[in-house]
N, C-alpha and C. Protein backbone atom coordinates (compact mmCIF):
# COMPACT_ATOMS: atom_id res chain seq x y z
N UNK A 1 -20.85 155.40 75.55
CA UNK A 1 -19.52 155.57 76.11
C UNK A 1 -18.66 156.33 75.11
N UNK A 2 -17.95 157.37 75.68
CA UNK A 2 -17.42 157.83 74.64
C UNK A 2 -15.95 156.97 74.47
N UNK A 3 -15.39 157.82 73.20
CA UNK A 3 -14.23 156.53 72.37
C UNK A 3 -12.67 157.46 73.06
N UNK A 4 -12.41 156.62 73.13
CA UNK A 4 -10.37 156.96 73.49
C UNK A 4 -10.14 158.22 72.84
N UNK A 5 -9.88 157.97 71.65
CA UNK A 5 -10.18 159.34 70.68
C UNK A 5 -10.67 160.58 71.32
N UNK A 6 -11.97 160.77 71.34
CA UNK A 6 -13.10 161.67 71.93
C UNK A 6 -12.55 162.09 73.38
N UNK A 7 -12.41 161.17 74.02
CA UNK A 7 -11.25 161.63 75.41
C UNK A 7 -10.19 162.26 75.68
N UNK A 8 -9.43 161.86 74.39
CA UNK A 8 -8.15 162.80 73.98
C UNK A 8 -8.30 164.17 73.42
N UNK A 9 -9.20 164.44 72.48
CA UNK A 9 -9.69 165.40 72.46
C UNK A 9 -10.09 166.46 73.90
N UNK A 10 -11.03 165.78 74.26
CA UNK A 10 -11.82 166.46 74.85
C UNK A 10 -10.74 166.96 76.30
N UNK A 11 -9.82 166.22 76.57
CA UNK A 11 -8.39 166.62 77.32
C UNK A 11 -7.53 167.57 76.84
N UNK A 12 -6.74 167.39 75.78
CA UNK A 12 -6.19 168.50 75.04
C UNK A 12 -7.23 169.88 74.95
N UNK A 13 -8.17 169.62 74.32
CA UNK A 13 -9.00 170.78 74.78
C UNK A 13 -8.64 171.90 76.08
N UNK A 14 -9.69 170.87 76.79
CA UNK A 14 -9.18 171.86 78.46
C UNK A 14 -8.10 171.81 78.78
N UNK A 15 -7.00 171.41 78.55
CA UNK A 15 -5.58 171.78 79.13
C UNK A 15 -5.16 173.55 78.04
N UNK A 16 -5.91 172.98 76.61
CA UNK A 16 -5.41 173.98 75.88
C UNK A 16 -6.17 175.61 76.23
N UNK A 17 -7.26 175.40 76.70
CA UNK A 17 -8.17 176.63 77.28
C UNK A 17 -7.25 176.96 78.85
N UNK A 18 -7.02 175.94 79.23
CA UNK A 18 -6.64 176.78 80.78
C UNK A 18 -5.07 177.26 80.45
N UNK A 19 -4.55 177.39 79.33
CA UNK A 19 -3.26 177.59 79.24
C UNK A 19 -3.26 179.23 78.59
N UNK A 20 -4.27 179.43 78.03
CA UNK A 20 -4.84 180.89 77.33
C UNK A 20 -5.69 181.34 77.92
N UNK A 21 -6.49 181.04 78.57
CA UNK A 21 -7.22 182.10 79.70
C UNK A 21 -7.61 181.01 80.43
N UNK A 22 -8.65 181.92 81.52
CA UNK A 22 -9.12 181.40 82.92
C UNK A 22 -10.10 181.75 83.59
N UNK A 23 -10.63 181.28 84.22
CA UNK A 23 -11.73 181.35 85.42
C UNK A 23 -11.56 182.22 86.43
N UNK A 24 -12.42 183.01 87.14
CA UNK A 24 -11.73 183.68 88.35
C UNK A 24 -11.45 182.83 89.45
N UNK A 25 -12.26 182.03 89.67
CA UNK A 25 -11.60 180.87 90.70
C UNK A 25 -12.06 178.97 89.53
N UNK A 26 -10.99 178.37 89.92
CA UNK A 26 -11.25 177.17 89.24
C UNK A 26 -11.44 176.11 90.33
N UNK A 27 -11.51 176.47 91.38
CA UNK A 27 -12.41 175.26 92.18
C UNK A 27 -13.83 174.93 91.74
N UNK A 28 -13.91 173.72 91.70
CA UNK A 28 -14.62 173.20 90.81
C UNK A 28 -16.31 173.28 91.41
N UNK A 29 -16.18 172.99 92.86
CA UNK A 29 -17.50 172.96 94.37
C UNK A 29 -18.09 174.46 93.74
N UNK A 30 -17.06 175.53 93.95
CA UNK A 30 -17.65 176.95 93.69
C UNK A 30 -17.93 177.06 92.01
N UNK A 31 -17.36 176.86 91.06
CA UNK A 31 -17.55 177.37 89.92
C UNK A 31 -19.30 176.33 89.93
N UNK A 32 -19.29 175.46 90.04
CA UNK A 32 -20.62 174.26 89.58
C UNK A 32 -21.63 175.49 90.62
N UNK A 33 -21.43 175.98 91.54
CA UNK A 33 -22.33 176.54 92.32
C UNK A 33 -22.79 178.31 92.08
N UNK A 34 -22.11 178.69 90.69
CA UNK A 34 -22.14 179.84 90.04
C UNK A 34 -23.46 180.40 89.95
N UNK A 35 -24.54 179.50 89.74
CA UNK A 35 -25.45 179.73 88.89
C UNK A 35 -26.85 179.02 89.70
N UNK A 36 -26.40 178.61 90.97
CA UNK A 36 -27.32 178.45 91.86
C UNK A 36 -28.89 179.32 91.97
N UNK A 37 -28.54 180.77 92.16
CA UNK A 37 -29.48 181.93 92.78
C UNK A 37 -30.25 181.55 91.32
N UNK A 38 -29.85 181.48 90.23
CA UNK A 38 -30.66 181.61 89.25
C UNK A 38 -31.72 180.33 89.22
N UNK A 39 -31.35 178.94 89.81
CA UNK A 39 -32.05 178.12 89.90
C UNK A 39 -31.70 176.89 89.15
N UNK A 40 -30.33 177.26 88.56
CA UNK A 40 -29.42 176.33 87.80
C UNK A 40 -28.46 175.74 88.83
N UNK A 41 -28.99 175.16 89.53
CA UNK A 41 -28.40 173.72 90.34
C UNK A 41 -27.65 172.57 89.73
N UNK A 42 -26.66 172.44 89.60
CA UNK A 42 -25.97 171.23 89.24
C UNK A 42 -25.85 169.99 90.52
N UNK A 43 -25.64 168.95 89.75
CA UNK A 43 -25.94 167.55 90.58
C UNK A 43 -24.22 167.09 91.08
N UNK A 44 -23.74 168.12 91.23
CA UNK A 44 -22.01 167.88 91.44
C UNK A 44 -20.88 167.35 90.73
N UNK A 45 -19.83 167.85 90.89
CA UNK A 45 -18.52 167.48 90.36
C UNK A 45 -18.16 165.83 90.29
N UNK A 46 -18.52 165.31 88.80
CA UNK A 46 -18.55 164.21 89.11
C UNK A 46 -17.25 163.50 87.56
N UNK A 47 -16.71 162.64 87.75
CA UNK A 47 -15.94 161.58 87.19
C UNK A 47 -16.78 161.28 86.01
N UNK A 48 -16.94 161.55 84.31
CA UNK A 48 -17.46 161.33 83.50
C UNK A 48 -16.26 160.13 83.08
N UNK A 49 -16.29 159.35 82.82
CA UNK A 49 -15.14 158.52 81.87
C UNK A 49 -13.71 159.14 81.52
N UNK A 50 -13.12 159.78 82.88
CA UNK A 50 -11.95 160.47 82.59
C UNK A 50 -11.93 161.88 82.51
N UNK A 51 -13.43 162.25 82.18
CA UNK A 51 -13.45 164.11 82.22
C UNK A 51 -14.19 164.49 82.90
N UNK A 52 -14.14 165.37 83.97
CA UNK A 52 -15.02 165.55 84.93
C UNK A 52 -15.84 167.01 84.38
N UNK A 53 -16.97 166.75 85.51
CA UNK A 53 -17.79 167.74 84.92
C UNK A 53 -18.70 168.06 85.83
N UNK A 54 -20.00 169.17 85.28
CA UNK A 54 -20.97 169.12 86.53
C UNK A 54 -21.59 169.69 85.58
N UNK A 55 -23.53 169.37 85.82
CA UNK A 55 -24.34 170.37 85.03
C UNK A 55 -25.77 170.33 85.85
N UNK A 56 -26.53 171.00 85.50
CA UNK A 56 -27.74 171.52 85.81
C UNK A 56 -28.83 170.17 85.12
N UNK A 57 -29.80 170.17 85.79
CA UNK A 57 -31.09 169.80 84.75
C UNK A 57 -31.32 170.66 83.91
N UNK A 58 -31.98 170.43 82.61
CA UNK A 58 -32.71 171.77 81.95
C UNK A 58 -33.99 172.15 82.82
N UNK A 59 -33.70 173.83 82.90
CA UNK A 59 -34.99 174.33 83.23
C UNK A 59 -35.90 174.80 82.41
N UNK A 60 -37.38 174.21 82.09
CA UNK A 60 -38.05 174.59 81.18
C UNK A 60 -38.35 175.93 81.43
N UNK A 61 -38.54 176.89 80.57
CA UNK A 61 -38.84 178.84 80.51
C UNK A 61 -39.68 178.48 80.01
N UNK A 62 -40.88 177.98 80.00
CA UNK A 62 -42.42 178.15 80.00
C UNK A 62 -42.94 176.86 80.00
N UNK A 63 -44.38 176.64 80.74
CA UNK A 63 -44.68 175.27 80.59
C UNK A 63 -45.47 175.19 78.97
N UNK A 64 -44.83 174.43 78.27
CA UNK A 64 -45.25 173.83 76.95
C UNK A 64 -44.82 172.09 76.66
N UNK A 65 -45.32 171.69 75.42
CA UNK A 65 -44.83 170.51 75.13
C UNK A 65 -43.53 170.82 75.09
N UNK A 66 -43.57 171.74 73.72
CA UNK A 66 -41.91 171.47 73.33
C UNK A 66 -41.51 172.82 74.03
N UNK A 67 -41.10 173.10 74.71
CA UNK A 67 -40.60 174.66 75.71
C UNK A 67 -39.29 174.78 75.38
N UNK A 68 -39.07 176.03 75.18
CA UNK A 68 -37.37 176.27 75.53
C UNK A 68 -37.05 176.12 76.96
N UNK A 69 -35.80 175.69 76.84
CA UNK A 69 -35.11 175.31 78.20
C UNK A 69 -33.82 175.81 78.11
N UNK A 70 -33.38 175.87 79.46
CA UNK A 70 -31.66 176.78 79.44
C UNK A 70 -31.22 175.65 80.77
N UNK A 71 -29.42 175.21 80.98
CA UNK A 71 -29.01 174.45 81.03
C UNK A 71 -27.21 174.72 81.77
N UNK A 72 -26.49 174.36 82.88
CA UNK A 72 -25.64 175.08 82.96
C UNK A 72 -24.66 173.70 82.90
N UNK A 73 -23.55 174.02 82.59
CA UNK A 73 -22.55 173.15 82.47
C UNK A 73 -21.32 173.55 82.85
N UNK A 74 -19.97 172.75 83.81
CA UNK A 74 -18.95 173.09 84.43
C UNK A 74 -17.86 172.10 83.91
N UNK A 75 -16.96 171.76 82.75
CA UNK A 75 -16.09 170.86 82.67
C UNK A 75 -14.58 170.99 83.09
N UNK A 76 -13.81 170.65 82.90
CA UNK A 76 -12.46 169.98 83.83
C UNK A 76 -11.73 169.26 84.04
N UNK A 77 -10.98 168.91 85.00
CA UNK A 77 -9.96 168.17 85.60
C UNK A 77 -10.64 167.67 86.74
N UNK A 78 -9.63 166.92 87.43
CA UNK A 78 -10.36 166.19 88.29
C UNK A 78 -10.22 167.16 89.52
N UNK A 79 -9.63 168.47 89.87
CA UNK A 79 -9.62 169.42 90.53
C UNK A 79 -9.40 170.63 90.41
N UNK A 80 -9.56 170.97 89.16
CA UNK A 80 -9.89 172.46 88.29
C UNK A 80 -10.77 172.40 87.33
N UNK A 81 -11.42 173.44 87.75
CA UNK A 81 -12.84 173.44 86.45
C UNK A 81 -12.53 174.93 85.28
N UNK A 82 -11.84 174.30 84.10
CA UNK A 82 -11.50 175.24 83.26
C UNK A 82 -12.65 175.83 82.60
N UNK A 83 -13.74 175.15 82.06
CA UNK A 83 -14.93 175.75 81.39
C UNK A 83 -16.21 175.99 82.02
N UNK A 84 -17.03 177.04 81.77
CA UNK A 84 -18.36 177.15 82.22
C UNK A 84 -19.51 177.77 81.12
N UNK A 85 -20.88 176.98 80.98
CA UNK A 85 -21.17 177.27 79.26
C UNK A 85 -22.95 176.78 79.99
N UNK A 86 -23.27 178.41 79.31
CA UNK A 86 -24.83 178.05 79.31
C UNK A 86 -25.17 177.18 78.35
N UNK A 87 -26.34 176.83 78.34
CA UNK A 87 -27.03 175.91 77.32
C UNK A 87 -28.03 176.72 76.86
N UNK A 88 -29.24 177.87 75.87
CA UNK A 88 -30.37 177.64 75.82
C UNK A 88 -30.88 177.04 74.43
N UNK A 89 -31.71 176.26 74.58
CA UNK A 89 -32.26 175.21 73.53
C UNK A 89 -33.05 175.89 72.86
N UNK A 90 -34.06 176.74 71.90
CA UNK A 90 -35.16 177.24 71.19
C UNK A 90 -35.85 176.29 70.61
N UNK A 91 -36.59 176.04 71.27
CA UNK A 91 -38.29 174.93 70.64
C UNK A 91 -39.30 175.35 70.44
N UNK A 92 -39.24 176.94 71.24
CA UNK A 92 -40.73 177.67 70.66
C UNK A 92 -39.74 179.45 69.87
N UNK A 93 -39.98 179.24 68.85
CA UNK A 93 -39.96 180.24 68.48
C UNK A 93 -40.57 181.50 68.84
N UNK A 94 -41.57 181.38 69.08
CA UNK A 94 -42.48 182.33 69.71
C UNK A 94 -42.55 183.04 70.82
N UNK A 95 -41.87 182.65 71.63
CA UNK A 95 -41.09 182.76 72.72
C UNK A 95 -39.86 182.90 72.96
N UNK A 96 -39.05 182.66 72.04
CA UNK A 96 -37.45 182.85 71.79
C UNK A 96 -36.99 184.52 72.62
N UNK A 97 -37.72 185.83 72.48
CA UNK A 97 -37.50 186.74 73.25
C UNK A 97 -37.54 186.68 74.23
N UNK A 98 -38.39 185.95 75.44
CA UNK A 98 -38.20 185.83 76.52
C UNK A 98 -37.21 184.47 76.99
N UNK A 99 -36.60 184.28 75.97
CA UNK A 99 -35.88 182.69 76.31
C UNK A 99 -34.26 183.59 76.25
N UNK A 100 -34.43 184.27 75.67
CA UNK A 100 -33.09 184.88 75.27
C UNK A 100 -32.60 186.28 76.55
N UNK A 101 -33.93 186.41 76.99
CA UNK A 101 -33.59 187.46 78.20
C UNK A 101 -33.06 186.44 79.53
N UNK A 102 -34.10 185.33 79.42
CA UNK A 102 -33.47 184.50 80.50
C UNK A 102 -32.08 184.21 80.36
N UNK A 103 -31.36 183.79 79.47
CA UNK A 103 -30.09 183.54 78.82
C UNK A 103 -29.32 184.98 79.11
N UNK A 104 -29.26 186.13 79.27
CA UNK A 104 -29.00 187.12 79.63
C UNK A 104 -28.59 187.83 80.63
N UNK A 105 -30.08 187.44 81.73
CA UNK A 105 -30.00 187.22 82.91
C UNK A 105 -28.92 186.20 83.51
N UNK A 106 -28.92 184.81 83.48
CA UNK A 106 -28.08 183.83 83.73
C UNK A 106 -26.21 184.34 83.18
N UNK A 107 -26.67 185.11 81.66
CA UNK A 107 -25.07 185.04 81.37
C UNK A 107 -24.39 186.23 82.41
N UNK A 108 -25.13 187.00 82.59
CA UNK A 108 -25.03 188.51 83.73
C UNK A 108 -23.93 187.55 84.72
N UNK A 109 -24.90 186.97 85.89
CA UNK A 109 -24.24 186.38 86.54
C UNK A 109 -22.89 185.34 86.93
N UNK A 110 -23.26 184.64 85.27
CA UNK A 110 -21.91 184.06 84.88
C UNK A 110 -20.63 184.79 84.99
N UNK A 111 -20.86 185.84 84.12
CA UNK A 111 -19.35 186.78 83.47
C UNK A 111 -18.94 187.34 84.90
N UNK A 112 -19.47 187.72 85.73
CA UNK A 112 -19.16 188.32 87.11
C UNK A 112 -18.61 187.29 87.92
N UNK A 113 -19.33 186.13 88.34
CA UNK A 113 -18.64 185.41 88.90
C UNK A 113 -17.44 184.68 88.21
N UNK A 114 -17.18 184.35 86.93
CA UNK A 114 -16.61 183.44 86.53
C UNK A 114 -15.41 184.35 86.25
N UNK A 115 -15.32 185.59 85.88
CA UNK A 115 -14.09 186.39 85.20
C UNK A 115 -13.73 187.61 86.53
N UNK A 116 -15.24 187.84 87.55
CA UNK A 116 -14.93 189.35 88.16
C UNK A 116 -15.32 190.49 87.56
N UNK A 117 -15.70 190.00 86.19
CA UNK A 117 -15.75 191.83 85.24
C UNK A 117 -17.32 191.74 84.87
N UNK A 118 -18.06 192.44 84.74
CA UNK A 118 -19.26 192.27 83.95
C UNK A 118 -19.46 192.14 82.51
N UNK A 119 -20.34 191.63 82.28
CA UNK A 119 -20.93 191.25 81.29
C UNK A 119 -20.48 192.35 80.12
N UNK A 120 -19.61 192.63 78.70
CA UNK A 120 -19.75 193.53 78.04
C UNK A 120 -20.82 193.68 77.31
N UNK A 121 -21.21 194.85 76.96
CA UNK A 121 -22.62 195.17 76.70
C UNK A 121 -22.84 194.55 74.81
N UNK A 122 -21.66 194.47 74.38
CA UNK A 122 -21.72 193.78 72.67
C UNK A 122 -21.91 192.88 73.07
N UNK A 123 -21.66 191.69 73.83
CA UNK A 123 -21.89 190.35 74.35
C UNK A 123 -23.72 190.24 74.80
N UNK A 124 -23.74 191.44 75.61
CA UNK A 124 -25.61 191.40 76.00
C UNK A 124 -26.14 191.94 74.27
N UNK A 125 -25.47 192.05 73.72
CA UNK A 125 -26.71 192.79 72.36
C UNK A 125 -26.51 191.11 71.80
N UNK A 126 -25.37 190.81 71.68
CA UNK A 126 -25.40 189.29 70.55
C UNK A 126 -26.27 188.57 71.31
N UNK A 127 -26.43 188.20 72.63
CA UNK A 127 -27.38 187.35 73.32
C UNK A 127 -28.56 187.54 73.01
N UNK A 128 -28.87 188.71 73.43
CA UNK A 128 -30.15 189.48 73.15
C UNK A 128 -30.37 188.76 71.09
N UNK A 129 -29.56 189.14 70.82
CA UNK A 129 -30.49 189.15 68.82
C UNK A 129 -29.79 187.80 68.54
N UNK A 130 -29.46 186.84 69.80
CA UNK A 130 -29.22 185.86 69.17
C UNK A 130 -27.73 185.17 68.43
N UNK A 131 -27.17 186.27 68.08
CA UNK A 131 -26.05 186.25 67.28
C UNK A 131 -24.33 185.86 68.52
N UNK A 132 -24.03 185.05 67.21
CA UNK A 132 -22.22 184.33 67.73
C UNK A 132 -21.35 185.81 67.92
N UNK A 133 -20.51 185.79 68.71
CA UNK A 133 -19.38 186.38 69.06
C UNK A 133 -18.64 186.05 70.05
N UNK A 134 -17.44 186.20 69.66
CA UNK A 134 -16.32 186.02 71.06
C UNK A 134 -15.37 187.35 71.33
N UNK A 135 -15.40 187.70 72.88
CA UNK A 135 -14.65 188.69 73.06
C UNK A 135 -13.83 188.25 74.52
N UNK A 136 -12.59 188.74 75.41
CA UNK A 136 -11.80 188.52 76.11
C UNK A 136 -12.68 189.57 77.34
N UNK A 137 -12.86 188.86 78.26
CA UNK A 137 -12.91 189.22 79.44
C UNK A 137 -12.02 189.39 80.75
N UNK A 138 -11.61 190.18 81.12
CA UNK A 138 -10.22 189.93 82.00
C UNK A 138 -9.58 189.13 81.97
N UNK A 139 -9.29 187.48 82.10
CA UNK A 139 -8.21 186.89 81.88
C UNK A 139 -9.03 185.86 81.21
N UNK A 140 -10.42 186.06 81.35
CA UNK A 140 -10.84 184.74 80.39
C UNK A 140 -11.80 185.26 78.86
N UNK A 141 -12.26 184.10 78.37
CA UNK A 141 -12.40 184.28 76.92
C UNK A 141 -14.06 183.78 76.99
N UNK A 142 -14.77 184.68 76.47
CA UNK A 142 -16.34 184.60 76.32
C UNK A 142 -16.53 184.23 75.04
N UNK A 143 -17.00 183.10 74.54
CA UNK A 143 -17.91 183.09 73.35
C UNK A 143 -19.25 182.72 73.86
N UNK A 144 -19.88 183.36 72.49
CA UNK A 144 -21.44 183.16 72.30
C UNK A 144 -21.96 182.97 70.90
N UNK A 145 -22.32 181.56 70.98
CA UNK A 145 -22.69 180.22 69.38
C UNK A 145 -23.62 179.99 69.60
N UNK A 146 -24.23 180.17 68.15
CA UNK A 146 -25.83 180.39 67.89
C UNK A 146 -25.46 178.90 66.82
N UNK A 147 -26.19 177.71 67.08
CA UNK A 147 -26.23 176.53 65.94
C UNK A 147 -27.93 176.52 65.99
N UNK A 148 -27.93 176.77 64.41
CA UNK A 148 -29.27 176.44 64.11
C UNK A 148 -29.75 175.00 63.95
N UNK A 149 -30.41 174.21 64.31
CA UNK A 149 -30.65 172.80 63.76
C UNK A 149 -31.05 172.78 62.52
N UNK A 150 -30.63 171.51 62.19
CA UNK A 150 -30.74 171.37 60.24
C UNK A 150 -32.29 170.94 60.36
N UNK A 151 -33.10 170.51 61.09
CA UNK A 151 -34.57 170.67 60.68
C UNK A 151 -35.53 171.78 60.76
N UNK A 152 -34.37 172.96 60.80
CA UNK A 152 -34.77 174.20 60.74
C UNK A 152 -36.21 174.86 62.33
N UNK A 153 -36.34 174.14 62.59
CA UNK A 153 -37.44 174.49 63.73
C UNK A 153 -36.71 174.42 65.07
N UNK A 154 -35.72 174.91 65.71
CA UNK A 154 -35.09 175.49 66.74
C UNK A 154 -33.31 175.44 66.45
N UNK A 155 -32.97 176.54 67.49
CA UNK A 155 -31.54 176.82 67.85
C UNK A 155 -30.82 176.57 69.06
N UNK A 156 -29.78 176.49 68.79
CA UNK A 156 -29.30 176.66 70.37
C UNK A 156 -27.99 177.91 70.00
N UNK A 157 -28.21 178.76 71.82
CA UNK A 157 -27.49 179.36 72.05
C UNK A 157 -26.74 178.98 73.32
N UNK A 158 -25.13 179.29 73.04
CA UNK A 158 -24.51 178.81 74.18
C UNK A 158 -23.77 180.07 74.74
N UNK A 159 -23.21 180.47 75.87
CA UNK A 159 -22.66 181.35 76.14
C UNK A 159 -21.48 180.69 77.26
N UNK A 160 -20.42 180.62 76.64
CA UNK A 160 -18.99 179.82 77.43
C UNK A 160 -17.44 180.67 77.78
N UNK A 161 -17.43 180.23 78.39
CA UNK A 161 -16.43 180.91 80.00
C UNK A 161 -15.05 180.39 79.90
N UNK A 162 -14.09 180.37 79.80
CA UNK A 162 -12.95 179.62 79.93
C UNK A 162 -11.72 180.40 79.99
């Protein structure tokens, strides 16, 4: 359960993102349903302990033990969805190029639906090699965070909408 604290946060947050940029539409039914065609299905707009949200299962990008997987996530209000943020996880290194095109593919679709504008092409090179950046998309704000894990054997890349 998360703590009072962590709630307050995580509120100030999204009030503070939807006050500096935005979504092209913030209904929450359509934004969670962004990322459908790609196969990133979310389980609906639902009441987390005060912060609502919506996300995808992970979809594994290759069958392995440990596989990379990519992941979609929609957070909010209880009737505006200010954020939208891929997930991809890196567990096979070896595969990380085709994990990162999938992540590409998916962010394509994001930036169009979520802002109206396409994808800028410095945003597809950082995806592509992996690398953090944030740049402004018509009224909303794209970052893309690369956290390496401290046991050094995978990353995650996120690519977020707000």
């Amino acid at each position: 359960m998360k703590s009072i604290a962590g709630l307050v946060g995580t509120l100030v947050f999204l009030c503070a993102a939807r006050a500096n940029a935005e979504l092209k539409t913030a209904n929450p039914t359509e934004v969670c349903a962004f990322l459908r065609e790609r196969g990133l299905v979310t389980r609906g707009w639902k009441d987390m302990y005060g912060a609502f949200s919506c996300s995808s299962p992970y979809k594994e990008l290759v069958a392995a033990p440990l596989s990379n997987n990519l992941a979609f996530y929609v957070d909010g209000q209880r009737t505006v969805a200010v954020r939208a943020r891929l997930v991809l996880n890196v567990n096979d290194r070896a595969q990380a190029a085709s994990a990162h095109r999938a992540l590409l593919d998916a962010a394509k679709t994001l930036c169009l639906k979520a802002t109206g504008s396409p994808l800028p092409a410095t945003s597809a090179a950082a995806i592509r090699n992996g690398k953090s950046l944030s740049a402004r998309v018509a009224k909303s704000s794209l970052r893309i965070v690369r956290e390496d894990w401290p046991t050094g054997r995978g990353y995650e890349v996120r690519v977020e909408v707000d």
